[in-house]
PDB file of N, CA and C in Angstrom:
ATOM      1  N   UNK A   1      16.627  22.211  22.209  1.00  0.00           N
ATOM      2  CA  UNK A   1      17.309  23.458  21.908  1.00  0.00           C
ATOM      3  C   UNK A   1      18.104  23.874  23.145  1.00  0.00           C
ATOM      4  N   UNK A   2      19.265  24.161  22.804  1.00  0.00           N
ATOM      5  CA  UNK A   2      20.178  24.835  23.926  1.00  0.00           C
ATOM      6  C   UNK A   2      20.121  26.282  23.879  1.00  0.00           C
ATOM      7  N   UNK A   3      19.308  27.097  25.148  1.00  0.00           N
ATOM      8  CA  UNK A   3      19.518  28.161  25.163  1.00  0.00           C
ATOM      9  C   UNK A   3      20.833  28.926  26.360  1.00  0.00           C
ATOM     10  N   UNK A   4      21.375  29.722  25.693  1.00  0.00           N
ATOM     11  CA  UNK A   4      22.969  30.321  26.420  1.00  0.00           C
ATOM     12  C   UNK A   4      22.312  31.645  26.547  1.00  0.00           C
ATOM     13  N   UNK A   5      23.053  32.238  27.702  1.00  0.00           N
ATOM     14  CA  UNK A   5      22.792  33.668  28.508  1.00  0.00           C
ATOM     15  C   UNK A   5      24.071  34.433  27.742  1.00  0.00           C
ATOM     16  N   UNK A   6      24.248  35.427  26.998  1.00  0.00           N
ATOM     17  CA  UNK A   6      25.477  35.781  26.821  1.00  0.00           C
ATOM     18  C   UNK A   6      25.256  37.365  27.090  1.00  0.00           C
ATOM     19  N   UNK A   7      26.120  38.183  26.994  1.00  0.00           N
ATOM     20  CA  UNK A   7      26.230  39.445  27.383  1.00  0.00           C
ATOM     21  C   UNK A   7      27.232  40.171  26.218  1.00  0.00           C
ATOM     22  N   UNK A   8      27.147  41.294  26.102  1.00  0.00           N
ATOM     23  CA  UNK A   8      27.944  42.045  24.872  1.00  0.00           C
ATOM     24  C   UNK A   8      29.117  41.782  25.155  1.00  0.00           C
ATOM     25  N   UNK A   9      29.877  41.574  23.659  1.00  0.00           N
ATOM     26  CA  UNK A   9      31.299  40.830  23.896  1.00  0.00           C
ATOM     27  C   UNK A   9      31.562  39.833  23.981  1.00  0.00           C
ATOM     28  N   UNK A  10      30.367  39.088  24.653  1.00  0.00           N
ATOM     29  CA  UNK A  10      30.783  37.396  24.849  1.00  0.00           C
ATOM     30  C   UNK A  10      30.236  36.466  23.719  1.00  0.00           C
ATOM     31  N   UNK A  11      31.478  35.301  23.620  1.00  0.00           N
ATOM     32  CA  UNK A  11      31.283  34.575  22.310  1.00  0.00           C
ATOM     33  C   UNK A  11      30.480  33.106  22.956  1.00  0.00           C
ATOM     34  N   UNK A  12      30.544  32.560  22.414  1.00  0.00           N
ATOM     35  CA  UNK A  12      29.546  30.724  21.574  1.00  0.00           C
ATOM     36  C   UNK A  12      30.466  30.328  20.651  1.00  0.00           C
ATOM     37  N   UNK A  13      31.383  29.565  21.419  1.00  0.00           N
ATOM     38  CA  UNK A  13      32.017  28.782  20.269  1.00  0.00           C
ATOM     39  C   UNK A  13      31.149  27.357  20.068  1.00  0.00           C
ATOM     40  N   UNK A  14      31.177  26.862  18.473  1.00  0.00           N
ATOM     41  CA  UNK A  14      30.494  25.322  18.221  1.00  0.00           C
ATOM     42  C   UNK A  14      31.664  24.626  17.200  1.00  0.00           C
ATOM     43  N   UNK A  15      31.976  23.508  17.541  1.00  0.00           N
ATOM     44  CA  UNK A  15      32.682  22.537  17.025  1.00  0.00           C
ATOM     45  C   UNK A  15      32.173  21.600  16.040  1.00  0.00           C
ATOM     46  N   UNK A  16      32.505  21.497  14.686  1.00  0.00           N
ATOM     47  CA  UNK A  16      32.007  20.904  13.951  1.00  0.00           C
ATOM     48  C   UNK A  16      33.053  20.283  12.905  1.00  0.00           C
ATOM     49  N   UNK A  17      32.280  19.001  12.228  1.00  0.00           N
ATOM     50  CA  UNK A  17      33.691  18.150  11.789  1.00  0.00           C
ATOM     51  C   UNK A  17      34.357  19.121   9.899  1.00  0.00           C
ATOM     52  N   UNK A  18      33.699  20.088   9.578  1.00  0.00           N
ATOM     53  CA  UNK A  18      34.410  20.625   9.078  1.00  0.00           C
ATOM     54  C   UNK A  18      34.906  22.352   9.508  1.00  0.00           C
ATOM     55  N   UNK A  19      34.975  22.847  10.532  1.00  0.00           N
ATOM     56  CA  UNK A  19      35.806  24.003  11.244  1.00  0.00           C
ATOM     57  C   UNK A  19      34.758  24.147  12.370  1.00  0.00           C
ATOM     58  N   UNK A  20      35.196  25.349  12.743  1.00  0.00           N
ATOM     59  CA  UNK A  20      34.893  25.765  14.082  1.00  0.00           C
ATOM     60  C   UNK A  20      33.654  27.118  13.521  1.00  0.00           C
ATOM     61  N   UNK A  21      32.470  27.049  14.390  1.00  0.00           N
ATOM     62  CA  UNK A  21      31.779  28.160  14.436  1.00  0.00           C
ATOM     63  C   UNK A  21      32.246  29.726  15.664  1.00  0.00           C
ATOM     64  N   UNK A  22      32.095  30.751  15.426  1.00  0.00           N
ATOM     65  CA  UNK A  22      32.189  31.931  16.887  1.00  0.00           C
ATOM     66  C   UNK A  22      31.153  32.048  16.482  1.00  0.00           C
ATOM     67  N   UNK A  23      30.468  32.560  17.476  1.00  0.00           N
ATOM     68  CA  UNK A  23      29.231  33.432  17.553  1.00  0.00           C
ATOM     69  C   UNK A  23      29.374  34.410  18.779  1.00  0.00           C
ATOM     70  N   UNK A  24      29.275  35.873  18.177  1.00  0.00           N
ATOM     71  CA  UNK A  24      30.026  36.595  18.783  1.00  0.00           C
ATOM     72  C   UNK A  24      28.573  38.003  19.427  1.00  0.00           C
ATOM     73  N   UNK A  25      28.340  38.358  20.209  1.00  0.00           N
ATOM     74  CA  UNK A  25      27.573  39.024  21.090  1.00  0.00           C
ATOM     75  C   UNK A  25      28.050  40.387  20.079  1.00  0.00           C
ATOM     76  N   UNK A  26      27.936  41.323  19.485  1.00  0.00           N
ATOM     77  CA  UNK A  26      28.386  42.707  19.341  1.00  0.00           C
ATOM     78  C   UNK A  26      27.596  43.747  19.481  1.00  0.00           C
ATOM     79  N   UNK A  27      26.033  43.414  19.627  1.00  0.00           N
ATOM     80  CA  UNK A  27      25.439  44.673  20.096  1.00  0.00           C
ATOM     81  C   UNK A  27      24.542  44.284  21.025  1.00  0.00           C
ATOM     82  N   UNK A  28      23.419  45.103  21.910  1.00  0.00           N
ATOM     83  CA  UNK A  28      22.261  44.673  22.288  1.00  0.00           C
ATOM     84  C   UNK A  28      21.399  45.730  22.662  1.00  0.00           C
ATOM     85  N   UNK A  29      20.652  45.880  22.161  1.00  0.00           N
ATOM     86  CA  UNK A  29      19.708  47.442  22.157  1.00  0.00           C
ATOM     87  C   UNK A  29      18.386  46.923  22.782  1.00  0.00           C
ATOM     88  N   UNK A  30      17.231  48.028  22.983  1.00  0.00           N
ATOM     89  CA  UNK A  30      15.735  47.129  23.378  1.00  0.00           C
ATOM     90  C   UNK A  30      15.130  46.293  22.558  1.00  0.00           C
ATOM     91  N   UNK A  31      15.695  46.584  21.015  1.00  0.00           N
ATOM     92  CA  UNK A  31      14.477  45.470  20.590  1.00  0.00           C
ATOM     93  C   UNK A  31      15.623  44.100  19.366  1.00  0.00           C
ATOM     94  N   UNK A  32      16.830  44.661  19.657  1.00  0.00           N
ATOM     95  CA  UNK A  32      17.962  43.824  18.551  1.00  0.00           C
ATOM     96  C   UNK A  32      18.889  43.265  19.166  1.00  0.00           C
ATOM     97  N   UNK A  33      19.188  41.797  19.032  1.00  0.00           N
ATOM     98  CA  UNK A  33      20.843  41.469  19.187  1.00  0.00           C
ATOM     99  C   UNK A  33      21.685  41.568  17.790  1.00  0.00           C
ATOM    100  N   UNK A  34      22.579  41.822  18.043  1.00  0.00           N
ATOM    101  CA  UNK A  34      23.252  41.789  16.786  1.00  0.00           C
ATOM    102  C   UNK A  34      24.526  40.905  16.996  1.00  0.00           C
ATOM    103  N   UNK A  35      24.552  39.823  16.045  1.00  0.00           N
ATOM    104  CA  UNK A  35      25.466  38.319  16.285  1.00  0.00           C
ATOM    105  C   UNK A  35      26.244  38.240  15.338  1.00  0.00           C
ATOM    106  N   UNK A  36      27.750  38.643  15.425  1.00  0.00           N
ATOM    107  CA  UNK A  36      28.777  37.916  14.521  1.00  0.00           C
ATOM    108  C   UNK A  36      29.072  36.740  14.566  1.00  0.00           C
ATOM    109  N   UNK A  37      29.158  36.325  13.265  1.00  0.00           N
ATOM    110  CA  UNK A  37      29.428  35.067  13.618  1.00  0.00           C
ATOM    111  C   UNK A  37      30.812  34.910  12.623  1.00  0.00           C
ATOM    112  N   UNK A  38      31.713  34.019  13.189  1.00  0.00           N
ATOM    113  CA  UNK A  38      32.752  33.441  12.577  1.00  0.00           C
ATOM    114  C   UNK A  38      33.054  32.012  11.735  1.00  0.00           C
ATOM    115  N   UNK A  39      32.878  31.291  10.598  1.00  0.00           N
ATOM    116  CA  UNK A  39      32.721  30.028  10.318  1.00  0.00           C
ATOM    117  C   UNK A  39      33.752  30.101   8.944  1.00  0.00           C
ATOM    118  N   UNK A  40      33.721  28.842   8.675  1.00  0.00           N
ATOM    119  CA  UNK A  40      34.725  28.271   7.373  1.00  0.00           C
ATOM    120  C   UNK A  40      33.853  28.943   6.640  1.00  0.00           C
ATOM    121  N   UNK A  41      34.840  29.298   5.091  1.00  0.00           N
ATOM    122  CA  UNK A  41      34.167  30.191   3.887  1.00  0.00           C
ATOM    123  C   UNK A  41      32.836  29.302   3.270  1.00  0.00           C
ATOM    124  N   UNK A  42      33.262  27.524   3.082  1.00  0.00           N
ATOM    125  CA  UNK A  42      32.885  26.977   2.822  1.00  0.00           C
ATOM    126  C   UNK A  42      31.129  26.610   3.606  1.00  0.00           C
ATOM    127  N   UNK A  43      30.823  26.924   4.818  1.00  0.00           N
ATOM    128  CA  UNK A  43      29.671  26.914   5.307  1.00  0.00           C
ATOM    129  C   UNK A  43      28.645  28.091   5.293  1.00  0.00           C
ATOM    130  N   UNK A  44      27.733  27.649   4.285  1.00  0.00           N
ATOM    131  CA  UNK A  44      26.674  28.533   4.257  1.00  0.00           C
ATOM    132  C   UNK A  44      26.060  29.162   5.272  1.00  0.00           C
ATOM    133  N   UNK A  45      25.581  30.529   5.743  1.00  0.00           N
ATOM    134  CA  UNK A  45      25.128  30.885   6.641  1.00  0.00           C
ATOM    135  C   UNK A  45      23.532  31.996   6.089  1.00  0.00           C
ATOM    136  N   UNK A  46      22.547  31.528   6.658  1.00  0.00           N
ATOM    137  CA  UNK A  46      21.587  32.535   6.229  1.00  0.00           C
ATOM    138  C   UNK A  46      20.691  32.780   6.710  1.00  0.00           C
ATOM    139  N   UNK A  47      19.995  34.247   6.745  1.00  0.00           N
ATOM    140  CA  UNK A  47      18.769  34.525   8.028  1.00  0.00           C
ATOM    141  C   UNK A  47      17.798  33.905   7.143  1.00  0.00           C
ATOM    142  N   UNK A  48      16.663  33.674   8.503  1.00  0.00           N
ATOM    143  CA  UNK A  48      15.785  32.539   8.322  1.00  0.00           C
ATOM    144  C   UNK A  48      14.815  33.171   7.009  1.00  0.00           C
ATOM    145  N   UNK A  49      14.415  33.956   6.765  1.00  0.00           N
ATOM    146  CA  UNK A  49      13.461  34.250   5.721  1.00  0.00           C
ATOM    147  C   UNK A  49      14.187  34.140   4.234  1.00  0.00           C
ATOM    148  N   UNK A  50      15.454  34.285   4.866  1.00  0.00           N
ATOM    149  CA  UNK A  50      16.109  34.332   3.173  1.00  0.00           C
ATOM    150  C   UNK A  50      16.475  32.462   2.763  1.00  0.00           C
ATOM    151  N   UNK A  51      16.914  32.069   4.055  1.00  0.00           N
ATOM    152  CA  UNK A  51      16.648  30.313   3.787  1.00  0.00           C
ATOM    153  C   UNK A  51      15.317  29.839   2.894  1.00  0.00           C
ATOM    154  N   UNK A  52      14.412  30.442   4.061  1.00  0.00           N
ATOM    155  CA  UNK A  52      13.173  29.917   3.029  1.00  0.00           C
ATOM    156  C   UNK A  52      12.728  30.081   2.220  1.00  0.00           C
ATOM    157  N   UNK A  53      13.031  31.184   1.381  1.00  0.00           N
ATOM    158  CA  UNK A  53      13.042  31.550   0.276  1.00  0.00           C
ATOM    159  C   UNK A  53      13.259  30.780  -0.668  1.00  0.00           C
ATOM    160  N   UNK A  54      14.673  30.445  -0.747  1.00  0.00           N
ATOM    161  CA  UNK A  54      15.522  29.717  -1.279  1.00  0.00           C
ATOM    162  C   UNK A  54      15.319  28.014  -1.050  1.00  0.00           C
ATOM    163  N   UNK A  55      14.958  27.585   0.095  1.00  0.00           N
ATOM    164  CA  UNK A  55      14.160  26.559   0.254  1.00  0.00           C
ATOM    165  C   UNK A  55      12.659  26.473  -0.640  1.00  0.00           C
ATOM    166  N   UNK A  56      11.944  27.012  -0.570  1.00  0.00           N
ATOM    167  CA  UNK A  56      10.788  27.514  -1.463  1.00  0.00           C
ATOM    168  C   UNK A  56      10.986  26.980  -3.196  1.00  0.00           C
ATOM    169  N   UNK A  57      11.601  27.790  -3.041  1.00  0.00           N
ATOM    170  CA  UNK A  57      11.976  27.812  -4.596  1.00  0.00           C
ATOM    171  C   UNK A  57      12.786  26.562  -5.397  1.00  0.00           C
ATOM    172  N   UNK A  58      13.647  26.552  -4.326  1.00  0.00           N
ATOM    173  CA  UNK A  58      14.186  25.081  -4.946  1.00  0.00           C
ATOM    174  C   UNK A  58      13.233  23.868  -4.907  1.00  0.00           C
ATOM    175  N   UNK A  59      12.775  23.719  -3.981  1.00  0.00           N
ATOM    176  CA  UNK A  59      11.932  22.542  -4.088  1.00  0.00           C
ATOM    177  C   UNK A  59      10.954  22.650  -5.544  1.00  0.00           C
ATOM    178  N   UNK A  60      10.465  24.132  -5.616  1.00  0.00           N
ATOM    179  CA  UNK A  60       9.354  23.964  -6.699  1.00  0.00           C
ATOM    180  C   UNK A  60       9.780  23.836  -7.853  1.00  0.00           C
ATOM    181  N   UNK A  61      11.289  23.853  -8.125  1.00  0.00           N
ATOM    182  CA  UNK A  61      12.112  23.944  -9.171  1.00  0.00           C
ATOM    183  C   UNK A  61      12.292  22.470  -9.671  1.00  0.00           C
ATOM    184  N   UNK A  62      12.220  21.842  -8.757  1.00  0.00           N
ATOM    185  CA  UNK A  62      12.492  20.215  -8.879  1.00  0.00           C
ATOM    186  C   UNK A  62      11.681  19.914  -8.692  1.00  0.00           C
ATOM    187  N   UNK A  63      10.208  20.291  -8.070  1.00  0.00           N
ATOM    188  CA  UNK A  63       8.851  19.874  -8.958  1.00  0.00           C
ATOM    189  C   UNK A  63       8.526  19.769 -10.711  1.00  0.00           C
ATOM    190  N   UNK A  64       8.867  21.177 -10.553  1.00  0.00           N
ATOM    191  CA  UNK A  64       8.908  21.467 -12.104  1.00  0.00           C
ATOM    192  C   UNK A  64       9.804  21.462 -13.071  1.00  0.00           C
ATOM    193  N   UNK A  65      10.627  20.685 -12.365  1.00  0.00           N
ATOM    194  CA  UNK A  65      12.171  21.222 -13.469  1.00  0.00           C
ATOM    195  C   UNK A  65      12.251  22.049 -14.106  1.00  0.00           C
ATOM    196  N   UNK A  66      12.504  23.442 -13.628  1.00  0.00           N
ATOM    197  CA  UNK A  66      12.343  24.730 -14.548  1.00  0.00           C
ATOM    198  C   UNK A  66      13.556  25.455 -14.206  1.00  0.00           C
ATOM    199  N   UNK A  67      14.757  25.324 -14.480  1.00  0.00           N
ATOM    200  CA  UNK A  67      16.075  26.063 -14.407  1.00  0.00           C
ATOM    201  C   UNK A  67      15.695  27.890 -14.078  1.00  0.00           C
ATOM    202  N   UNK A  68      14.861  28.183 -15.122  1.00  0.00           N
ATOM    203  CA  UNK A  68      14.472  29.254 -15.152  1.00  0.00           C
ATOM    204  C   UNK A  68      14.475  29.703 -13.786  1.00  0.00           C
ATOM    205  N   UNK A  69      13.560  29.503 -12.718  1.00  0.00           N
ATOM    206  CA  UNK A  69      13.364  29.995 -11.339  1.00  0.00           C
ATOM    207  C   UNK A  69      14.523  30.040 -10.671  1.00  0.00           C
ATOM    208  N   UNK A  70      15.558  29.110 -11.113  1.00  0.00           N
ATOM    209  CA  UNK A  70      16.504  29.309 -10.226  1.00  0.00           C
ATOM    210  C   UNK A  70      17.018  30.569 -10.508  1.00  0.00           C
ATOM    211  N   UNK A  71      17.372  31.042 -11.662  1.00  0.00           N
ATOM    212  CA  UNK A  71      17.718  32.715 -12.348  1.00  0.00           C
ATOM    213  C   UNK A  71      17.124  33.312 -11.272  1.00  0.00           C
ATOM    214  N   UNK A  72      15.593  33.505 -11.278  1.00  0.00           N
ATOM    215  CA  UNK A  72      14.666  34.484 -10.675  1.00  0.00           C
ATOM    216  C   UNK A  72      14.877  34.228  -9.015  1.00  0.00           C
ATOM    217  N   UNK A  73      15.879  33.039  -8.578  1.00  0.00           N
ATOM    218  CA  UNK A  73      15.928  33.173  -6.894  1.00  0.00           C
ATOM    219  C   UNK A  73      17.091  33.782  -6.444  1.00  0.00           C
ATOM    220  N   UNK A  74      18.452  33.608  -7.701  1.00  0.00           N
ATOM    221  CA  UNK A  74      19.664  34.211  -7.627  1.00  0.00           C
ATOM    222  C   UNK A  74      19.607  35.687  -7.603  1.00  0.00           C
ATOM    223  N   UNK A  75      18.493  36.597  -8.781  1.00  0.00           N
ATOM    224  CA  UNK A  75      18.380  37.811  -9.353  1.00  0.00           C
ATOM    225  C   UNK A  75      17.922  38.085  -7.727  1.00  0.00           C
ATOM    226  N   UNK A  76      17.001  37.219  -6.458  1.00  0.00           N
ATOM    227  CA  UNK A  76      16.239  38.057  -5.365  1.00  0.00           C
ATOM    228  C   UNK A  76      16.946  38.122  -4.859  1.00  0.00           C
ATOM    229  N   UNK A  77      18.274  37.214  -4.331  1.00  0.00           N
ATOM    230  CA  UNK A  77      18.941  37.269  -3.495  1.00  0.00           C
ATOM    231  C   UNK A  77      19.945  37.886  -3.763  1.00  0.00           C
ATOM    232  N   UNK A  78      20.418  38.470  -4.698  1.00  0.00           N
ATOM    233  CA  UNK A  78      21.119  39.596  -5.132  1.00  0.00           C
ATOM    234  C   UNK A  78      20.783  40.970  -4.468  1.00  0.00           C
ATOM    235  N   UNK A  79      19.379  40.967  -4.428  1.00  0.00           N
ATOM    236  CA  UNK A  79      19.085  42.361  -4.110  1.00  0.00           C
ATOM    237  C   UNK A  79      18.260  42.591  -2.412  1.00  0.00           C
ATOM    238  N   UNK A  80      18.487  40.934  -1.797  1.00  0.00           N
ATOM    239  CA  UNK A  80      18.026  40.833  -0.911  1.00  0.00           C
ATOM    240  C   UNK A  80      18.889  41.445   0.412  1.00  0.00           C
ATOM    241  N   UNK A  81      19.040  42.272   1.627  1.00  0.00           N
ATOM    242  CA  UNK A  81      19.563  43.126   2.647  1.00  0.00           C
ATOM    243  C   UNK A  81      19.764  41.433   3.218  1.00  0.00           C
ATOM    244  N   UNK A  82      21.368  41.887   3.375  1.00  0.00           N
ATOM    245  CA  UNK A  82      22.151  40.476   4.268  1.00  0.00           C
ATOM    246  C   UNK A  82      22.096  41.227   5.636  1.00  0.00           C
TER     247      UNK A  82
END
């Protein structure tokens, strides 16, 4: 793992073979960073609990082949705080 020192304001650019990532410093309080990030429309981006979620579910979906769950992971993440 590469860890970077950054300071409010300062970006993290990452190069990748379909666009460019920013990752952009915009806040920093005592207990939050808060990280913009910039990427192609096309690259998924998601905080870690809502990945696994969605990781979760899919897998058990293709255990079970049950279309159904996928409804019930779309309906959470609908109402899930991005």
């Amino acid at each position: 793992m590469l860890v970077l020192s950054r300071k409010k304001d300062e970006e993290i650019y990452i190069e990748t073979t379909i666009g460019n990532i920013i990752l952009k410093i915009v806040d920093i309080d005592e207990k939050n960073v808060k990280v913009g990030i910039t990427a192609p429309k096309n690259m998924p981006i998601y905080r870690q609990e809502v990945y696994e979620k969605v990781y979760a579910v899919n897998k058990e979906s293709v255990i079970h082949d049950d279309p159904k769950k996928l409804t019930g992971v779309l309906e959470a993440l609908k109402h899930e705080d991005r």
